[in-house]
N, C-alpha and C. Protein backbone atom coordinates (compact mmCIF):
# COMPACT_ATOMS: atom_id res chain seq x y z
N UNK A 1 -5.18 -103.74 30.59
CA UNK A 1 -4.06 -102.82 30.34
C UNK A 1 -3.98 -102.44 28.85
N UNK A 2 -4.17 -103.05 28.10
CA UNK A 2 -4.06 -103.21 26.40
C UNK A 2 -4.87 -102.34 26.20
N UNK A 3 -6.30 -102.82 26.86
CA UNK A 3 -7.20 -101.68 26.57
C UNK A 3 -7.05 -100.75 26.70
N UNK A 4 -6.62 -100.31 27.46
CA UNK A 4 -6.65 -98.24 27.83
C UNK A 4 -5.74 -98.36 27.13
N UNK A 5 -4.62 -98.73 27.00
CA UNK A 5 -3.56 -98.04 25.62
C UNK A 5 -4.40 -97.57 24.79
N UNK A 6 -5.17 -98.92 23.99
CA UNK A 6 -5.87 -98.85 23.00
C UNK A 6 -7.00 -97.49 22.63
N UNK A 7 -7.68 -97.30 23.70
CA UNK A 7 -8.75 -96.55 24.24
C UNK A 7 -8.14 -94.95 24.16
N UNK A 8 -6.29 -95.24 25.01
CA UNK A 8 -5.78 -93.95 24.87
C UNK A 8 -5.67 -93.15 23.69
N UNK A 9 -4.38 -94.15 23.04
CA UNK A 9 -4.32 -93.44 21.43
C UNK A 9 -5.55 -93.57 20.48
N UNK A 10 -6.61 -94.27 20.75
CA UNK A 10 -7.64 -93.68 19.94
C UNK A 10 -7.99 -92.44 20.26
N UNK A 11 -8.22 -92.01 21.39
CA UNK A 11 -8.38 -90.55 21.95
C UNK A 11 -7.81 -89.52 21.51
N UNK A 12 -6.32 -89.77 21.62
CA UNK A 12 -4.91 -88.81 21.31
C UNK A 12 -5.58 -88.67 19.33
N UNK A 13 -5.60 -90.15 18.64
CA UNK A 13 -5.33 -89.80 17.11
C UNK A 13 -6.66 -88.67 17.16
N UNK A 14 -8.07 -88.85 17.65
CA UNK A 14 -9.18 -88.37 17.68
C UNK A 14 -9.02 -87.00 17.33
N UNK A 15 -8.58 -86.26 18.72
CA UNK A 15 -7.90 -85.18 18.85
C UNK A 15 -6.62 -84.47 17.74
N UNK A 16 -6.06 -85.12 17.57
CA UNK A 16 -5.11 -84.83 16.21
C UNK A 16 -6.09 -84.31 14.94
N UNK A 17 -6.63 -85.58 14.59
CA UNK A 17 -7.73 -85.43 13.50
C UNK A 17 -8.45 -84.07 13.72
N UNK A 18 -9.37 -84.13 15.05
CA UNK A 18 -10.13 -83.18 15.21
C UNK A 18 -9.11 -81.48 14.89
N UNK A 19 -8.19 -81.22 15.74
CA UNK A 19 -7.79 -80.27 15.19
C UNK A 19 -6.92 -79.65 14.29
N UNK A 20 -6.68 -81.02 13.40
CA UNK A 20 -6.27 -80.27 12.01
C UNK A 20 -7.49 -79.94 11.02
N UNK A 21 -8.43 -80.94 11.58
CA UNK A 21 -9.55 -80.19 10.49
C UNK A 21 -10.30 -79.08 11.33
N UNK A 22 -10.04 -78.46 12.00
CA UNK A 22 -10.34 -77.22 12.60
C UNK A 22 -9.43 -76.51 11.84
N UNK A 23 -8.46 -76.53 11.74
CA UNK A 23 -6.98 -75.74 11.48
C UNK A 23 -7.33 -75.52 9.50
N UNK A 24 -7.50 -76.71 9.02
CA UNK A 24 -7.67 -76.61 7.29
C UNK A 24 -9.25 -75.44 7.57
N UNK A 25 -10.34 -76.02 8.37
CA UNK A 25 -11.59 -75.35 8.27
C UNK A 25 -11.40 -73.48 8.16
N UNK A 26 -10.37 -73.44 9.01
CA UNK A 26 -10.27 -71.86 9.75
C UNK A 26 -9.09 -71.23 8.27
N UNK A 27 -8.41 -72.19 7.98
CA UNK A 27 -7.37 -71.59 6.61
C UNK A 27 -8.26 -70.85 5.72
N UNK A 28 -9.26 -72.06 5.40
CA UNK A 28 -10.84 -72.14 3.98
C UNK A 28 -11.11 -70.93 4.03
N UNK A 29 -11.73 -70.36 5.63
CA UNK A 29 -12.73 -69.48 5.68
C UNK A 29 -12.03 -68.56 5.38
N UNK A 30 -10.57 -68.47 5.76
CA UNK A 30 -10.23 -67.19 5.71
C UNK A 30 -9.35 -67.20 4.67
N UNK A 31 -9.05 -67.85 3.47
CA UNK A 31 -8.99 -67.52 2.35
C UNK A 31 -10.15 -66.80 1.63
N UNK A 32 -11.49 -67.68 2.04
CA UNK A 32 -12.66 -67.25 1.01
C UNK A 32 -12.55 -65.78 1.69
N UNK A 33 -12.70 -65.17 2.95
CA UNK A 33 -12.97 -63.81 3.68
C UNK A 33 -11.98 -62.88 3.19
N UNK A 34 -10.78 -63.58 3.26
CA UNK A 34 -10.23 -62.25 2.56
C UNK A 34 -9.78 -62.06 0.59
N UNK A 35 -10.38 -63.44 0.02
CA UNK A 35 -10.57 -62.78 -1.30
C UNK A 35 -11.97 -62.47 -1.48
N UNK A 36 -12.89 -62.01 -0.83
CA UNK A 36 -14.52 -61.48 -0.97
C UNK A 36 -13.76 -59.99 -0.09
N UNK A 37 -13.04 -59.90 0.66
CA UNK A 37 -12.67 -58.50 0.99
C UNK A 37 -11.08 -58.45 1.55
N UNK A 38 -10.40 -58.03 0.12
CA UNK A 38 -9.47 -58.00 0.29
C UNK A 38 -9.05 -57.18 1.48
N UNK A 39 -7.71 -57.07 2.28
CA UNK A 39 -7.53 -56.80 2.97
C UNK A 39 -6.42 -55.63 2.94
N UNK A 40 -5.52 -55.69 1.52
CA UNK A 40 -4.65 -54.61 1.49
C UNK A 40 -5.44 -53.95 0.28
């Protein structure tokens, strides 16, 4: 029983992790994209 908790929220933090550094990755790009071409 301990285990799958354990097993769970490692999964859940995994996922967290994973998509905030999707989220910072996608900010990056599109800072660098729109000061190489500005947009207004």
């Amino acid at each position: 029983m301990e285990l799958g908790k354990l097993i769970s929220s490692n999964v859940v933090n995994g996922l967290l992790l994973l998509s905030s550094f999707l989220i910072l990755r996608n900010l990056i790009i599109f800072e660098v994209v729109s000061s190489k071409f500005p947009l207004i």
